[in-house]
PDB file of N, CA and C in Angstrom:
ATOM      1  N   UNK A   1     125.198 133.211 134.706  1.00  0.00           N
ATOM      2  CA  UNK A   1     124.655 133.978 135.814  1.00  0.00           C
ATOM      3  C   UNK A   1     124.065 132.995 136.824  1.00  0.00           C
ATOM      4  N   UNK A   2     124.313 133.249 137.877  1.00  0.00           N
ATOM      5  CA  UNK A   2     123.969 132.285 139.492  1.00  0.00           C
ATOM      6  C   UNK A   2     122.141 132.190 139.028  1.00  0.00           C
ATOM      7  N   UNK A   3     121.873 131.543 139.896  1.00  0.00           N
ATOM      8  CA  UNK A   3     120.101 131.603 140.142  1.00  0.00           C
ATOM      9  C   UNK A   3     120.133 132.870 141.097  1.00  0.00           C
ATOM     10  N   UNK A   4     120.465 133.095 141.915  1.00  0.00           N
ATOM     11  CA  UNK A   4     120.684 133.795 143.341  1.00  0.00           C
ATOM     12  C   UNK A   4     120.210 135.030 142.059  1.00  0.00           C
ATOM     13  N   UNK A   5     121.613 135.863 141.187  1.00  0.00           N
ATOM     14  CA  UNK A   5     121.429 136.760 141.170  1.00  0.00           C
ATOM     15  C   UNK A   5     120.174 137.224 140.109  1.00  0.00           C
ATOM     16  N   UNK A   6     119.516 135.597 139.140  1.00  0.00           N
ATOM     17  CA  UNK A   6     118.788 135.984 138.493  1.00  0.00           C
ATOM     18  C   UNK A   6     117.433 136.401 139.000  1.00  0.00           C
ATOM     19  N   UNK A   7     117.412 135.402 140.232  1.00  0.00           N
ATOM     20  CA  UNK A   7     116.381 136.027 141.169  1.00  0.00           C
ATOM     21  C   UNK A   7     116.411 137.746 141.799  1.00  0.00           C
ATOM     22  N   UNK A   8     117.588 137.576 142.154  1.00  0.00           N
ATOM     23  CA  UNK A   8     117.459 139.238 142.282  1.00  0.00           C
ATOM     24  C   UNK A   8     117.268 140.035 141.383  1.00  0.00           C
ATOM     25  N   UNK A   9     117.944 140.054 140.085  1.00  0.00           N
ATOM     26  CA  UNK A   9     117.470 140.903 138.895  1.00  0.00           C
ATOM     27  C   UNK A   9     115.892 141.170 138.453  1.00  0.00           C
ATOM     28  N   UNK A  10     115.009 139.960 138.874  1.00  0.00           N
ATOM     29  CA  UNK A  10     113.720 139.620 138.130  1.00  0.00           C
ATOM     30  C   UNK A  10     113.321 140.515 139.686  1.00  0.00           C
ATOM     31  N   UNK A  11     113.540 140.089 140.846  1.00  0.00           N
ATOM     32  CA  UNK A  11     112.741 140.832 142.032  1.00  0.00           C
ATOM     33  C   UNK A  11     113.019 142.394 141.550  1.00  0.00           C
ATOM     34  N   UNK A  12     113.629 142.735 141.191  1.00  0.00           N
ATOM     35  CA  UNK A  12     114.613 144.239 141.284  1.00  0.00           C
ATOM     36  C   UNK A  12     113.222 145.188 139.804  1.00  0.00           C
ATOM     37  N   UNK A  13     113.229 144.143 138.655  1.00  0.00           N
ATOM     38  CA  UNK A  13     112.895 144.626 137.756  1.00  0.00           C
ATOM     39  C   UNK A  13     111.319 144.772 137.992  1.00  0.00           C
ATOM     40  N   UNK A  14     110.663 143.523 138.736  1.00  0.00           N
ATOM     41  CA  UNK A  14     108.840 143.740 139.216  1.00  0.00           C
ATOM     42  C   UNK A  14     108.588 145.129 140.361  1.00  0.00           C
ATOM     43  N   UNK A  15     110.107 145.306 141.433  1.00  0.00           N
ATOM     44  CA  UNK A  15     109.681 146.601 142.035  1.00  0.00           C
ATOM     45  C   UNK A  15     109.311 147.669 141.174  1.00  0.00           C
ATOM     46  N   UNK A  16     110.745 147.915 139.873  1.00  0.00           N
ATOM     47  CA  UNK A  16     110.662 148.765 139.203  1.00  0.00           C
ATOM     48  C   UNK A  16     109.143 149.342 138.479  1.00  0.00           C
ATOM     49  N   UNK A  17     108.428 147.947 138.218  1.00  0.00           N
ATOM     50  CA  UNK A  17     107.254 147.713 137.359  1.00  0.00           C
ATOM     51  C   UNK A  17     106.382 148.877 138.212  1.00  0.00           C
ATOM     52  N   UNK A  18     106.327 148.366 139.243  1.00  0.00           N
ATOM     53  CA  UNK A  18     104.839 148.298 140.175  1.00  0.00           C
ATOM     54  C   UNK A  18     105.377 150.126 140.713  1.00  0.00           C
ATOM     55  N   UNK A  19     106.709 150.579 140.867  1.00  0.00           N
ATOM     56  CA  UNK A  19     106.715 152.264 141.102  1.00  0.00           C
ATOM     57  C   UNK A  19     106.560 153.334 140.191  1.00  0.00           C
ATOM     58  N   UNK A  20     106.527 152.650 138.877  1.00  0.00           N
ATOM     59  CA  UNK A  20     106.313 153.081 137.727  1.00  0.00           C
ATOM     60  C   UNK A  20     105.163 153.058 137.556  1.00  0.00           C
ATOM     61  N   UNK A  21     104.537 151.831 137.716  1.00  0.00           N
ATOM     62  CA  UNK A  21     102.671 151.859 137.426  1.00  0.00           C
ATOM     63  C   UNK A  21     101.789 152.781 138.892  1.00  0.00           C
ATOM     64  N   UNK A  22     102.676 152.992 139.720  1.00  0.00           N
ATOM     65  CA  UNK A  22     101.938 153.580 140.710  1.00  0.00           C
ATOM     66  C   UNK A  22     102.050 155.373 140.753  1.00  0.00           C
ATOM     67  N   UNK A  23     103.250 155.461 140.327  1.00  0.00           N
ATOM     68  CA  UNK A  23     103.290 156.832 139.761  1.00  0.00           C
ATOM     69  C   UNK A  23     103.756 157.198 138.224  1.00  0.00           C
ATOM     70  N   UNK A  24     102.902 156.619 137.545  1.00  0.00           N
ATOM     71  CA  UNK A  24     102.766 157.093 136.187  1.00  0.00           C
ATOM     72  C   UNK A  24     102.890 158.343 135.691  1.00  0.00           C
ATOM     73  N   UNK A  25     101.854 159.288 135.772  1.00  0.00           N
ATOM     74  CA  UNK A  25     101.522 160.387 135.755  1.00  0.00           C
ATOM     75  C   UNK A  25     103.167 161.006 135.871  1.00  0.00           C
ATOM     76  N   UNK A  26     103.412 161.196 137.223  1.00  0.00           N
ATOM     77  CA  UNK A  26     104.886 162.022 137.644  1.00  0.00           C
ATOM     78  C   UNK A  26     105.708 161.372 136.825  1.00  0.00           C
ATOM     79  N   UNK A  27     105.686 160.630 136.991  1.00  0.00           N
ATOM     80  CA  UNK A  27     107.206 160.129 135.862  1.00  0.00           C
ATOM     81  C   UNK A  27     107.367 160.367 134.358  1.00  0.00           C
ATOM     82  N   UNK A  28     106.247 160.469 133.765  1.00  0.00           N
ATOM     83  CA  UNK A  28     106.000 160.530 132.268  1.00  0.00           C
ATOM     84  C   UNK A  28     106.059 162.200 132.489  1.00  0.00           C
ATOM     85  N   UNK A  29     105.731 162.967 133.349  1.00  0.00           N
ATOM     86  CA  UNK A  29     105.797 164.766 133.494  1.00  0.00           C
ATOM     87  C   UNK A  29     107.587 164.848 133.495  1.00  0.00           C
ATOM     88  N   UNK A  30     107.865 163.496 134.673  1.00  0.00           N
ATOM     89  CA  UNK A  30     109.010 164.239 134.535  1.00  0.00           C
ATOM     90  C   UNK A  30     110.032 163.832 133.633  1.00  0.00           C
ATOM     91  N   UNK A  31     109.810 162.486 132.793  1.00  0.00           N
ATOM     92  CA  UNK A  31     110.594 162.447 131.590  1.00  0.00           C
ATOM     93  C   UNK A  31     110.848 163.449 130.448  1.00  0.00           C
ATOM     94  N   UNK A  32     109.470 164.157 130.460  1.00  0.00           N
ATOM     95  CA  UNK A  32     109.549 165.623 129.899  1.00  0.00           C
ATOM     96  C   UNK A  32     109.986 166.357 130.293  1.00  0.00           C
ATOM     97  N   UNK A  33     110.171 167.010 131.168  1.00  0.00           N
ATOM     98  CA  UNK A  33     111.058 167.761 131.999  1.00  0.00           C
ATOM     99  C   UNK A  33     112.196 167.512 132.189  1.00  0.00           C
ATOM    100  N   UNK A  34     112.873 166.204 132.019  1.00  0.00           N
ATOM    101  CA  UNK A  34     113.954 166.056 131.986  1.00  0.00           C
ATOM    102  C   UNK A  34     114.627 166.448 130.392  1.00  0.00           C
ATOM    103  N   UNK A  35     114.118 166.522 129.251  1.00  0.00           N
ATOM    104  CA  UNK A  35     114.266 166.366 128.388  1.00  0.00           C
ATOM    105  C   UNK A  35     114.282 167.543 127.811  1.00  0.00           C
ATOM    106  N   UNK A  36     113.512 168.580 128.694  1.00  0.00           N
ATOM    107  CA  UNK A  36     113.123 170.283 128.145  1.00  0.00           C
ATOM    108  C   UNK A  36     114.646 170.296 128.840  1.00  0.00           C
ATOM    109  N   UNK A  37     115.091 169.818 130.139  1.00  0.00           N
ATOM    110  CA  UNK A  37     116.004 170.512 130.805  1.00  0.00           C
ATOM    111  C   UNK A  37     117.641 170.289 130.155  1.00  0.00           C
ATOM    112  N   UNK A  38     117.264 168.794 129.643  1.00  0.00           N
ATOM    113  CA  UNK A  38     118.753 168.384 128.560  1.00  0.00           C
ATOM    114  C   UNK A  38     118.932 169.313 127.109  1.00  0.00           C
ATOM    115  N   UNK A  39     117.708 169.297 127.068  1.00  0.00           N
ATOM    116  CA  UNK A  39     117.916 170.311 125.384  1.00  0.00           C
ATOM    117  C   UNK A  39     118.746 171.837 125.959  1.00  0.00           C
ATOM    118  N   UNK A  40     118.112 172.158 126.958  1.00  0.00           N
ATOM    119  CA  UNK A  40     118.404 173.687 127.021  1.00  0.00           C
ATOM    120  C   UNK A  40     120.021 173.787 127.762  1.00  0.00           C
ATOM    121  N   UNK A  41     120.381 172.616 129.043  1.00  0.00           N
ATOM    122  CA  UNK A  41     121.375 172.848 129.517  1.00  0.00           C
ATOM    123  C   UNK A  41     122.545 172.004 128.876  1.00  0.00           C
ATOM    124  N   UNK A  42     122.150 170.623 127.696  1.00  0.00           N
ATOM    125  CA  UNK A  42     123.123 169.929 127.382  1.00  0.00           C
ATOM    126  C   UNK A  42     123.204 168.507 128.183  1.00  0.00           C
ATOM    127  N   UNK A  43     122.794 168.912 129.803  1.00  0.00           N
ATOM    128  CA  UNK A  43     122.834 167.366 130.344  1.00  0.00           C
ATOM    129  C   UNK A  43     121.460 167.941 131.574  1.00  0.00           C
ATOM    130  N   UNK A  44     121.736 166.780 131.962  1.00  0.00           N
ATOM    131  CA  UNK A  44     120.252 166.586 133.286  1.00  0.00           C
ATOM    132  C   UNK A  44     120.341 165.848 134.296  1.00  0.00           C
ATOM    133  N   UNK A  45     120.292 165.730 135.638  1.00  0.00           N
ATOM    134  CA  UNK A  45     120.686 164.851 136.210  1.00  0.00           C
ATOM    135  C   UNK A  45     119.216 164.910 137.535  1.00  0.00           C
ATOM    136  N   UNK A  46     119.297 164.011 138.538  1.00  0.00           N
ATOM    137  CA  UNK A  46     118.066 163.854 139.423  1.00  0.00           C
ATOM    138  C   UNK A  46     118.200 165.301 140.227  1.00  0.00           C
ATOM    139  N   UNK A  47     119.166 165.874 140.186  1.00  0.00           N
ATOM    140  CA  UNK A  47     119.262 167.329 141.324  1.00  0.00           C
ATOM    141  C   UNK A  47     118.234 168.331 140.479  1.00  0.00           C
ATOM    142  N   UNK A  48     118.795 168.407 139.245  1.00  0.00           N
ATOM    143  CA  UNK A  48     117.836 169.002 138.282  1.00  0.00           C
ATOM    144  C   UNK A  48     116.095 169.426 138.198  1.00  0.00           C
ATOM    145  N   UNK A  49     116.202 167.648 138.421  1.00  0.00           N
ATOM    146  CA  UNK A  49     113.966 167.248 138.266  1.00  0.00           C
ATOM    147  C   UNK A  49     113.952 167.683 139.752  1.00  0.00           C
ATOM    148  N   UNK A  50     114.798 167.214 140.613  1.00  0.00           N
ATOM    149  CA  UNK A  50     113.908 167.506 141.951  1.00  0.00           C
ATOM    150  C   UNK A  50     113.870 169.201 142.666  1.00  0.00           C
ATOM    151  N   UNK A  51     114.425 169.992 141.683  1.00  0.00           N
ATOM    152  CA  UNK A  51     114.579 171.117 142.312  1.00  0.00           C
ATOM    153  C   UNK A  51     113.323 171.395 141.218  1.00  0.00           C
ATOM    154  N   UNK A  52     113.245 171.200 140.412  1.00  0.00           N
ATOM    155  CA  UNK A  52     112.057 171.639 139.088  1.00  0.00           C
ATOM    156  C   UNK A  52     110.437 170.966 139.565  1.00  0.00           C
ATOM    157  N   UNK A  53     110.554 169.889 140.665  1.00  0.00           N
ATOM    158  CA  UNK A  53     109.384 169.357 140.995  1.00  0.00           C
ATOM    159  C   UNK A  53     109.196 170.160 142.474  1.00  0.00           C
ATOM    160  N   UNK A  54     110.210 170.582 142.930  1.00  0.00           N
ATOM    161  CA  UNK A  54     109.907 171.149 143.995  1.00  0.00           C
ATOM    162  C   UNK A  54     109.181 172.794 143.756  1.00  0.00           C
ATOM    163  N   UNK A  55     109.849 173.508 142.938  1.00  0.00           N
ATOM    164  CA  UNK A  55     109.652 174.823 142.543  1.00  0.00           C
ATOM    165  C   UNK A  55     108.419 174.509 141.916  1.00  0.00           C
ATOM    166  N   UNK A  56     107.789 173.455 141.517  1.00  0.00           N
ATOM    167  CA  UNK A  56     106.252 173.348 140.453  1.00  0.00           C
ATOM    168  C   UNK A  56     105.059 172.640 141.297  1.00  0.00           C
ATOM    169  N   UNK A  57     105.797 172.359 142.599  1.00  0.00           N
ATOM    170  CA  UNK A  57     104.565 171.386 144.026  1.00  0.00           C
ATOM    171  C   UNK A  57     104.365 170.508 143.330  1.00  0.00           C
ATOM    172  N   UNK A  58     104.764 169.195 142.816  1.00  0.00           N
ATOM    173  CA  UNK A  58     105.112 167.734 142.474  1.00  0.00           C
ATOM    174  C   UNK A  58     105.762 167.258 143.127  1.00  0.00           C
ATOM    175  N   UNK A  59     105.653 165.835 143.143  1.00  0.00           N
ATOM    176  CA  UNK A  59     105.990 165.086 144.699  1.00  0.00           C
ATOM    177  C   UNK A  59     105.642 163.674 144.172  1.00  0.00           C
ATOM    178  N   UNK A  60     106.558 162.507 143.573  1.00  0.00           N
ATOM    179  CA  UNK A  60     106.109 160.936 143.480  1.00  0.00           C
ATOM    180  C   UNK A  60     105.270 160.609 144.772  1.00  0.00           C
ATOM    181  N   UNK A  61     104.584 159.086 145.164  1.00  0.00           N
ATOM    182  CA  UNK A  61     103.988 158.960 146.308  1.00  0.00           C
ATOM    183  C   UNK A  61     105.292 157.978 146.887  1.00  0.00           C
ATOM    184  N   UNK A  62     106.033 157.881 145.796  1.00  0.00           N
ATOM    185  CA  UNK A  62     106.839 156.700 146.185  1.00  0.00           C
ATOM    186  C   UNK A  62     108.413 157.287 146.314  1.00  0.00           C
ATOM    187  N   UNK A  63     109.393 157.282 147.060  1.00  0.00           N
ATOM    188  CA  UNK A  63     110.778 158.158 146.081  1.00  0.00           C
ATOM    189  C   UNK A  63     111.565 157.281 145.908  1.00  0.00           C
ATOM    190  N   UNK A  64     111.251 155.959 145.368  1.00  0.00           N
ATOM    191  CA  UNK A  64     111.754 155.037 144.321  1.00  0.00           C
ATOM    192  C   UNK A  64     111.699 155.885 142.839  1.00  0.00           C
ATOM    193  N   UNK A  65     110.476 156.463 142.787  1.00  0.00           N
ATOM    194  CA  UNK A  65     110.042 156.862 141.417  1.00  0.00           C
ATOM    195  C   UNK A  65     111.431 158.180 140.702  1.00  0.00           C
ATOM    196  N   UNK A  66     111.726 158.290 141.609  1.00  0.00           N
ATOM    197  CA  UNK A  66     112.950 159.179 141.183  1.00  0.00           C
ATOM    198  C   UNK A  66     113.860 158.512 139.809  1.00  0.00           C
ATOM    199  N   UNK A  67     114.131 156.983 140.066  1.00  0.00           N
ATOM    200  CA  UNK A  67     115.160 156.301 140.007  1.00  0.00           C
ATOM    201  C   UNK A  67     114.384 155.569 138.197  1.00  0.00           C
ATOM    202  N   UNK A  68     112.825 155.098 138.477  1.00  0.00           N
ATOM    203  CA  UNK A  68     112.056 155.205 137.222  1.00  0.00           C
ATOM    204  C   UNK A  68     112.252 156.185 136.114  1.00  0.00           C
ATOM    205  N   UNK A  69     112.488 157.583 136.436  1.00  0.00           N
ATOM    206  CA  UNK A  69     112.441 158.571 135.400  1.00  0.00           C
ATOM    207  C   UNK A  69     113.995 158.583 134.283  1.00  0.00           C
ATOM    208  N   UNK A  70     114.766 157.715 134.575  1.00  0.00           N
ATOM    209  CA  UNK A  70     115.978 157.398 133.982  1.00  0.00           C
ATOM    210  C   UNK A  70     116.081 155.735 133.719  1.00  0.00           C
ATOM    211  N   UNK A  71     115.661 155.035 134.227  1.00  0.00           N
ATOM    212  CA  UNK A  71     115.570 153.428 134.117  1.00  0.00           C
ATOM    213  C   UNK A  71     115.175 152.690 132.892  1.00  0.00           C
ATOM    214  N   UNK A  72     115.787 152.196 132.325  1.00  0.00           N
ATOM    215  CA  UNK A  72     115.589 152.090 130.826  1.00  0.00           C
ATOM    216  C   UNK A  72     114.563 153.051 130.066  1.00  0.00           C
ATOM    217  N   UNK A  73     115.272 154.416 129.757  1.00  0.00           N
ATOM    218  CA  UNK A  73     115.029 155.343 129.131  1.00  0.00           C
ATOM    219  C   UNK A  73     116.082 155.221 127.760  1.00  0.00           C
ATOM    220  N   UNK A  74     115.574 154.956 126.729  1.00  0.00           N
ATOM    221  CA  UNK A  74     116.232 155.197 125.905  1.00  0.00           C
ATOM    222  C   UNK A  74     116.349 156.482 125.315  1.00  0.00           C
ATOM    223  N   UNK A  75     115.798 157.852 125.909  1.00  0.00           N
ATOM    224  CA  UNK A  75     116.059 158.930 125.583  1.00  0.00           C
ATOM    225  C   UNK A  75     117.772 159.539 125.778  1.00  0.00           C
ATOM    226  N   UNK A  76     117.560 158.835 126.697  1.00  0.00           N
ATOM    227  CA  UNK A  76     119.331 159.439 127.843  1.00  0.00           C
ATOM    228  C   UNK A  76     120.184 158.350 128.084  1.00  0.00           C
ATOM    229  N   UNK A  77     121.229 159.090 127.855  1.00  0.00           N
ATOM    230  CA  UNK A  77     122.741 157.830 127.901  1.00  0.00           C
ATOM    231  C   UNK A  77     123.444 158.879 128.751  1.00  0.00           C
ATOM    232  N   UNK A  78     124.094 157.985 129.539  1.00  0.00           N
ATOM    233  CA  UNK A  78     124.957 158.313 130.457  1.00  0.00           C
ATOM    234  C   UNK A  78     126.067 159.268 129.773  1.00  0.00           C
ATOM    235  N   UNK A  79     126.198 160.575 131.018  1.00  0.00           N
ATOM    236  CA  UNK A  79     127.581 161.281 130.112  1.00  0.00           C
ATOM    237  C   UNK A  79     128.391 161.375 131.822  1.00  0.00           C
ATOM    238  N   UNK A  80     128.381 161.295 132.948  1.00  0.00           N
ATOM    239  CA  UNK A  80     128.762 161.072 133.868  1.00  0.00           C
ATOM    240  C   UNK A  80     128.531 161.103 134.837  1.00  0.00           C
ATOM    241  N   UNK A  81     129.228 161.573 136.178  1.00  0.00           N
ATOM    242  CA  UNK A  81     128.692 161.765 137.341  1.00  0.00           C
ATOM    243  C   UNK A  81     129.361 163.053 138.359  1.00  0.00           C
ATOM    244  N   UNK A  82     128.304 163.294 139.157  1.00  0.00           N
ATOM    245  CA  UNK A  82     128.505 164.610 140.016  1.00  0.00           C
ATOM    246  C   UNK A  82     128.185 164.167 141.447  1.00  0.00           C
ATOM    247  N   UNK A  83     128.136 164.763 142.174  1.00  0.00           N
ATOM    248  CA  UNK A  83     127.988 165.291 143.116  1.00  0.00           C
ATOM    249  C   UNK A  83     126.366 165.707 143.667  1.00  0.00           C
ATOM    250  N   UNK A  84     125.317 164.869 144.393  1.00  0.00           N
ATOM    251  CA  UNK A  84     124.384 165.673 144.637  1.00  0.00           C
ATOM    252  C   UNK A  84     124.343 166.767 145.927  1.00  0.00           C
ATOM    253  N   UNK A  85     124.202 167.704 145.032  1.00  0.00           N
ATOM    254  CA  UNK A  85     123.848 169.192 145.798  1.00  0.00           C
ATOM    255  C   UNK A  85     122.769 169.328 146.894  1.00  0.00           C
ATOM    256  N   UNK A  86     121.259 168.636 146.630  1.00  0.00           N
ATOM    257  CA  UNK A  86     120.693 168.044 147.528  1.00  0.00           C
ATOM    258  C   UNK A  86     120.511 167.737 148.341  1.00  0.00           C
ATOM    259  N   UNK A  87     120.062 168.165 149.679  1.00  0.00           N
ATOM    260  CA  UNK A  87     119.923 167.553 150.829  1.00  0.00           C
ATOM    261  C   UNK A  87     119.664 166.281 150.768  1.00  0.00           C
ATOM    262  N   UNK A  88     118.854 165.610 150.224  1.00  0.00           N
ATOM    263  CA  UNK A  88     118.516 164.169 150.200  1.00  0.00           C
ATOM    264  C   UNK A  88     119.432 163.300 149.478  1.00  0.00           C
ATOM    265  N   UNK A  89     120.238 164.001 148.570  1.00  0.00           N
ATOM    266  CA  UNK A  89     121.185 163.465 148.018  1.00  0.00           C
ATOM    267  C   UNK A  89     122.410 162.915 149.179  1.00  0.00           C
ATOM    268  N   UNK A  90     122.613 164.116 149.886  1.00  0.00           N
ATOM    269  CA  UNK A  90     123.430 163.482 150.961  1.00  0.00           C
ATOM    270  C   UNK A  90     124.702 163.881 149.926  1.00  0.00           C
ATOM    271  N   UNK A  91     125.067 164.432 149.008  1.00  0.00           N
ATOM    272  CA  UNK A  91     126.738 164.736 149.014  1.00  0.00           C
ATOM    273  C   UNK A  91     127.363 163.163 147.828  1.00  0.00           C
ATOM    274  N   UNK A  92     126.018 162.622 147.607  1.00  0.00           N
ATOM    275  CA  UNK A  92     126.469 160.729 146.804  1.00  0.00           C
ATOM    276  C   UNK A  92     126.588 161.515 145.413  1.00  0.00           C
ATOM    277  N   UNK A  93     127.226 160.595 144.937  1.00  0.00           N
ATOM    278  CA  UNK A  93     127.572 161.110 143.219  1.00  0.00           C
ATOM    279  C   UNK A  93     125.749 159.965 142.755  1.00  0.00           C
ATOM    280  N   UNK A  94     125.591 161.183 142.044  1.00  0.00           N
ATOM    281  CA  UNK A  94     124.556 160.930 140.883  1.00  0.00           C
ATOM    282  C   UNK A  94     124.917 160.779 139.226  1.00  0.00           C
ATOM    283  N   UNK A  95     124.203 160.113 138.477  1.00  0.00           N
ATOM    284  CA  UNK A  95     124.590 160.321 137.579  1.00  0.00           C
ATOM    285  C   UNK A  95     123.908 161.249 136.622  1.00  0.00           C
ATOM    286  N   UNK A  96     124.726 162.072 136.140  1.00  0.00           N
ATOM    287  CA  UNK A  96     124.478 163.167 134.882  1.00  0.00           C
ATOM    288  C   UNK A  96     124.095 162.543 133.239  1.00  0.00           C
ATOM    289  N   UNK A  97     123.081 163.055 132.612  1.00  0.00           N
ATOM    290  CA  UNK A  97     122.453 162.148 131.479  1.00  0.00           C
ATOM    291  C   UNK A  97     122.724 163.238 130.479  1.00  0.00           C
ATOM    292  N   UNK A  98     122.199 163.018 129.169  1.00  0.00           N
ATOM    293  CA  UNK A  98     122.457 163.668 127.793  1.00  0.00           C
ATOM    294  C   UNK A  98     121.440 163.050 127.256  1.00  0.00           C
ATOM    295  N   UNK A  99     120.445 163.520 126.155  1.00  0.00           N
ATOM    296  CA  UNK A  99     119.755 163.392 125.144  1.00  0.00           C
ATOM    297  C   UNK A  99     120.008 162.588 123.690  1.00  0.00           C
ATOM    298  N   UNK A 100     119.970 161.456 123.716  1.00  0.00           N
ATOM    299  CA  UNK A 100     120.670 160.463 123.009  1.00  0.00           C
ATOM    300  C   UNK A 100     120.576 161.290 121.513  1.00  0.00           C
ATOM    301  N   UNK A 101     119.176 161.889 121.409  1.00  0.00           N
ATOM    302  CA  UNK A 101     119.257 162.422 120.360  1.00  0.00           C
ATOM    303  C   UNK A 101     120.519 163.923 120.306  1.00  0.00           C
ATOM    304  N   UNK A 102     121.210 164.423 121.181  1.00  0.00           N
ATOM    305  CA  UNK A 102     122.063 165.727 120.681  1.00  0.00           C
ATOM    306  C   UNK A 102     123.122 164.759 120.569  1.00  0.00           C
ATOM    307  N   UNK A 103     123.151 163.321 120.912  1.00  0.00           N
ATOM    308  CA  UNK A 103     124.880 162.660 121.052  1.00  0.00           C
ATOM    309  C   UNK A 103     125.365 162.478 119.646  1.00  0.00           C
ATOM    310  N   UNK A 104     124.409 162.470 118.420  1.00  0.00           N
ATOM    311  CA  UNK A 104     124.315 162.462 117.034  1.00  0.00           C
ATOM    312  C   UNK A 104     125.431 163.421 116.278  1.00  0.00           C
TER     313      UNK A 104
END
């Protein structure tokens, strides 16, 4: 691996740190919530939490923190990708998650 990109990986991973430590709280609510929402529908994806944070008045301070609530989660493994429905999504494929524990 270059220096270039190890530098970027290590910059990439301290943002991650510091949006995570700044919105704690929301992210740990919504790892749960992501997890009520995989058990019941099978998968979960960011269209999911943000329509469930919107309908409950939750709001990160940061909307990096979106991207925290799946970021080395070993709860959820990738099962594919969609389409966000989302206005903020803009129409970009997201990726769709699963409950490592139902992949058993």
């Amino acid at each position: 691996m270059s220096q270039q990109l190890e530098l970027a990986i290590s910059e990439r991973n301290k943002g991650i740190a510091r949006v995570k430590a700044k919105n704690a709280d929301f992210v740990e609510t919504m790892k749960s919530v992501a997890r009520m929402i995989a058990r019941k529908n099978g998968t979960v994806c960011a269209d999911d939490l943000r329509q469930w944070a919107s309908d409950n008045g939750m709001a990160p301070t940061s909307s990096n923190a979106w991207g925290a609530i799946f970021c080395r989660n070993p709860d959820f493994v990738l099962q594919g990708y969609a389409r966000s429905c989302q206005v903020q999504g803009h129409g970009n494929l997201q990726r769709v998650w699963a409950l490592r524990e139902m992949q058993s």
